[in-house]
C-alpha atoms as a PDB file:
ATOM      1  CA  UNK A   1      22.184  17.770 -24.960  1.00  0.00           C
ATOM      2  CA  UNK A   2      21.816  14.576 -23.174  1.00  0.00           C
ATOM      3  CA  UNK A   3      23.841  15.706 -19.998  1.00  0.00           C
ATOM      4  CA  UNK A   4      21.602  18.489 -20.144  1.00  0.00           C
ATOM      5  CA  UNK A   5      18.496  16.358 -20.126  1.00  0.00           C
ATOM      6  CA  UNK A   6      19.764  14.221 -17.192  1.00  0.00           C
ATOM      7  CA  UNK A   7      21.214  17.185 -14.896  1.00  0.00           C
ATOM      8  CA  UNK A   8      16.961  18.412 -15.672  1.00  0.00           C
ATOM      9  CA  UNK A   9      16.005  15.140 -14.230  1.00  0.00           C
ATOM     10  CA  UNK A  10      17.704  15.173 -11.634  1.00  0.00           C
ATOM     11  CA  UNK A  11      17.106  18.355 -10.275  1.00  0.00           C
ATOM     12  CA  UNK A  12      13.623  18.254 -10.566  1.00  0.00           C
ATOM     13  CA  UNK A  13      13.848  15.214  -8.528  1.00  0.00           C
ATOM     14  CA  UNK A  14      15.781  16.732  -5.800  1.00  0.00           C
ATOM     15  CA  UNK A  15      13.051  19.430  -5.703  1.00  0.00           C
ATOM     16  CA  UNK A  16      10.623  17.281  -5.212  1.00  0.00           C
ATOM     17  CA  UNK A  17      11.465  15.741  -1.850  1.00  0.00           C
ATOM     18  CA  UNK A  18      10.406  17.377   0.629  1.00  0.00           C
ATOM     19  CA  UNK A  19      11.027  16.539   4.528  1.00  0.00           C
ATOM     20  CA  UNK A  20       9.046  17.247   7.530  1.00  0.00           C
ATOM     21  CA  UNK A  21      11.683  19.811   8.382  1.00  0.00           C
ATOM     22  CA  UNK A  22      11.653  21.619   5.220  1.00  0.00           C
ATOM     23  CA  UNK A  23       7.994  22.586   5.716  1.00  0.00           C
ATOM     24  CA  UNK A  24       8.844  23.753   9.117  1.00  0.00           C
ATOM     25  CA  UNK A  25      10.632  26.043   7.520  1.00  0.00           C
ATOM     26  CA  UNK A  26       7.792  28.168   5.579  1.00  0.00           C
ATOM     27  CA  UNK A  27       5.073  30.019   7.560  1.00  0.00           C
ATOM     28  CA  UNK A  28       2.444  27.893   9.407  1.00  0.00           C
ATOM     29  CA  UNK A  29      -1.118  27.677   7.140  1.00  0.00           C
ATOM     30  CA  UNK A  30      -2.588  27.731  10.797  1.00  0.00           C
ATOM     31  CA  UNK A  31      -1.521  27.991  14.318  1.00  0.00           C
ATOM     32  CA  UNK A  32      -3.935  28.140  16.977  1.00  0.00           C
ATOM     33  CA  UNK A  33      -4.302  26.769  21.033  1.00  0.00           C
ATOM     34  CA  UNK A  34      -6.238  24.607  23.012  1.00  0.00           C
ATOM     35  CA  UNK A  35      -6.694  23.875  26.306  1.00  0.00           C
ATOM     36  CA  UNK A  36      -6.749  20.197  25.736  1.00  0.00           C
ATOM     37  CA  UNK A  37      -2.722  18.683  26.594  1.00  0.00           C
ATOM     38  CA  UNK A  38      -0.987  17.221  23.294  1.00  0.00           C
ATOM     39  CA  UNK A  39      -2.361  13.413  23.866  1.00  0.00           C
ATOM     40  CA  UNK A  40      -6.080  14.637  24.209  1.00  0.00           C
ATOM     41  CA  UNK A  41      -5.797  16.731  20.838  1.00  0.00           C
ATOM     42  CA  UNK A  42      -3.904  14.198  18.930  1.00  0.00           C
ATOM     43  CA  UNK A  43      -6.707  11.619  20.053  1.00  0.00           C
ATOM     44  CA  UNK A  44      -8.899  13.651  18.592  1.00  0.00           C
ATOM     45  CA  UNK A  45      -7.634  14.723  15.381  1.00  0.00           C
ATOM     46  CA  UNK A  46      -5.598  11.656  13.729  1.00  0.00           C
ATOM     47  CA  UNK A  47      -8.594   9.325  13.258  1.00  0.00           C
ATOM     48  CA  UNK A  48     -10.178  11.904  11.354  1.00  0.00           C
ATOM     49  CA  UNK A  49      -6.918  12.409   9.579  1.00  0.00           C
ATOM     50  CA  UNK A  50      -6.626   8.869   8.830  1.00  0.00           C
ATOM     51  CA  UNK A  51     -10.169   8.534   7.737  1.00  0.00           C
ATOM     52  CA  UNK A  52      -9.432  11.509   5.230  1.00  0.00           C
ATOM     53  CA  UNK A  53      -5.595  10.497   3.968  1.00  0.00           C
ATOM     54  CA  UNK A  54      -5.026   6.893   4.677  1.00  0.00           C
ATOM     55  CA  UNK A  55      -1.245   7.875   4.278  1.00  0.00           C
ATOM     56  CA  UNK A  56      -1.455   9.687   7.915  1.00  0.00           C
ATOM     57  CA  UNK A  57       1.015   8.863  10.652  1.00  0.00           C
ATOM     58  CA  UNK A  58       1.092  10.137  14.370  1.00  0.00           C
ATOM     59  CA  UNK A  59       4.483  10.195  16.102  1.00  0.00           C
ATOM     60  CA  UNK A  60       5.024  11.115  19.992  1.00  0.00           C
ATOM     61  CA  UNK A  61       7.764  14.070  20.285  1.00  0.00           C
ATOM     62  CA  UNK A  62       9.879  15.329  23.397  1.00  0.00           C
ATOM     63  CA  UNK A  63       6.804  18.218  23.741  1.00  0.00           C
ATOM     64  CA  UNK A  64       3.951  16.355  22.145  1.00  0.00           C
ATOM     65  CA  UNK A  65       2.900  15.057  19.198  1.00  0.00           C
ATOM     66  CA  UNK A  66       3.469  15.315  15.265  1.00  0.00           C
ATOM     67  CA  UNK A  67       0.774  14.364  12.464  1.00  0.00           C
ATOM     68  CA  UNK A  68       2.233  13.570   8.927  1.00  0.00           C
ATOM     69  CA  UNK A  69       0.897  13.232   5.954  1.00  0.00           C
ATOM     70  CA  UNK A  70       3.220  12.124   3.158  1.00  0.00           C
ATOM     71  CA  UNK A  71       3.488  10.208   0.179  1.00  0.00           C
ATOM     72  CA  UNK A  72       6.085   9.059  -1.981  1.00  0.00           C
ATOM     73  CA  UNK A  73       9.680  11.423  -0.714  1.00  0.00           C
ATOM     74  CA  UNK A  74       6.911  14.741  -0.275  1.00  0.00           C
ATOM     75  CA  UNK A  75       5.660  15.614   2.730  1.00  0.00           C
ATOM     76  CA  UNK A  76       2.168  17.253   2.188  1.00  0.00           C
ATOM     77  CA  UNK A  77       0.748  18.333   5.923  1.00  0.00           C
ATOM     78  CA  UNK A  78       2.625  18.591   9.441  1.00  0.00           C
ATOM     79  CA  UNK A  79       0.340  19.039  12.390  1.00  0.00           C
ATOM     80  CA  UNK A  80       2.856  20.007  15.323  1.00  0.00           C
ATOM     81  CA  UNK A  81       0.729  19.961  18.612  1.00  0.00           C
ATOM     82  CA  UNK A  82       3.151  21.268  21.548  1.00  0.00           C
ATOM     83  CA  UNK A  83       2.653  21.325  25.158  1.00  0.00           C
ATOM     84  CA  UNK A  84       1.950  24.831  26.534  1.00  0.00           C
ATOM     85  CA  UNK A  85       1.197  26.317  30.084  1.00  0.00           C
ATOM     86  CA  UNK A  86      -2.565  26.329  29.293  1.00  0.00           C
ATOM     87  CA  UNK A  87      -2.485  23.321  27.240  1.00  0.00           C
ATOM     88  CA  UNK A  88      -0.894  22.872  23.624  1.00  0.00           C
ATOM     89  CA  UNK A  89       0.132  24.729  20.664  1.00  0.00           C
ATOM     90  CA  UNK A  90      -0.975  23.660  17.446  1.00  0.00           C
ATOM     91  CA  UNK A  91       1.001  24.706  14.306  1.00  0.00           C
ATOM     92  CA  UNK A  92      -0.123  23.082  10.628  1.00  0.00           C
ATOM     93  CA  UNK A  93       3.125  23.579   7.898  1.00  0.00           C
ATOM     94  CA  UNK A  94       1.481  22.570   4.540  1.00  0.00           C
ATOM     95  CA  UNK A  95       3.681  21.782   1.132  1.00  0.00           C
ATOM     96  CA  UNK A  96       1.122  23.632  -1.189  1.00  0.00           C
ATOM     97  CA  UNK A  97      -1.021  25.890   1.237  1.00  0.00           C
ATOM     98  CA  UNK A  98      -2.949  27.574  -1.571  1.00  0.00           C
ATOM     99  CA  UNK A  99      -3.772  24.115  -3.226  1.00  0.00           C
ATOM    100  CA  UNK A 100      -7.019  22.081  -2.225  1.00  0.00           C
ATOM    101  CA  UNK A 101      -5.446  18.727  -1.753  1.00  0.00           C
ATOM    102  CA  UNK A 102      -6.775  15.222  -1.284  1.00  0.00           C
ATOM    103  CA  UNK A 103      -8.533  14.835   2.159  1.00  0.00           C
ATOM    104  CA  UNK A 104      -6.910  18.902   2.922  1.00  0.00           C
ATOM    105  CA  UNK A 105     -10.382  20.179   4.043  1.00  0.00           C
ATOM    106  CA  UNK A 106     -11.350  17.533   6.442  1.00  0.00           C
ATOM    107  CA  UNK A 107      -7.952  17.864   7.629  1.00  0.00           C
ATOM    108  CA  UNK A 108      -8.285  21.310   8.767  1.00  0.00           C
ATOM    109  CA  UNK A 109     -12.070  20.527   9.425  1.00  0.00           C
ATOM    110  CA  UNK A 110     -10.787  18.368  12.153  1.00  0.00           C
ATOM    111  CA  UNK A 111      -7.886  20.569  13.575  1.00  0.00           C
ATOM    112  CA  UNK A 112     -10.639  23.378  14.362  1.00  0.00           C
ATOM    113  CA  UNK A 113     -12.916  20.812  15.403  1.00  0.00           C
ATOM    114  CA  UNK A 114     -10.784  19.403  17.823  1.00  0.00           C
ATOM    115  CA  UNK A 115      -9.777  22.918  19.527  1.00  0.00           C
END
């Protein structure tokens, strides 16, 4: 019974991590463009991302830029912004789309905003 109880534990602490790249894996909650280049929008957005989840982190890519918010081993929201012809691509991956989240709606207040 007791290997059974750990072997629990531990699994449901394996599920629980969850990296930027496993949410790039589901379908985006959002994808949209913007004539605005990758710097522009991600000036834009992460202040208001940071002013909604203080856990918010902005990272320059090899195409743009990525917006993370994540706390303890979970990553919750992914904002990819990629460079594009007539701009940049922006594609949100979210851990629990269909739950409201802390700071969630000014989140995606601020990616529409920022279009």
């Amino acid at each position: 019974m007791m290997r059974f109880l750990i072997g629990a534990v531990a699994l449901m602490l394996l599920a629980g991590c969850v990296s930027p790249g496993d949410l790039q894996k589901n379908e985006p909650s959002l994808k949209a463009s913007t004539s605005k280049d990758p710097k522009k929008y991600a000036l834009c957005v992460f202040p208001r991302w940071q002013d909604a989840r203080s856990d918010a982190a902005v990272s320059e890519t090899e195409n743009g830029y990525r917006l993370l918010v994540a706390n303890s081993n979970m990553a919750d929201e992914l904002l990819d912004i990629r460079r594009s012809p007539k701009g940049s691509t922006v594609t949100l991956y979210q851990r629990m789309a269909w739950s409201p989240g802390y700071g969630r709606s000014e989140m995606k207040q601020a990616i529409n905003d920022c279009l």
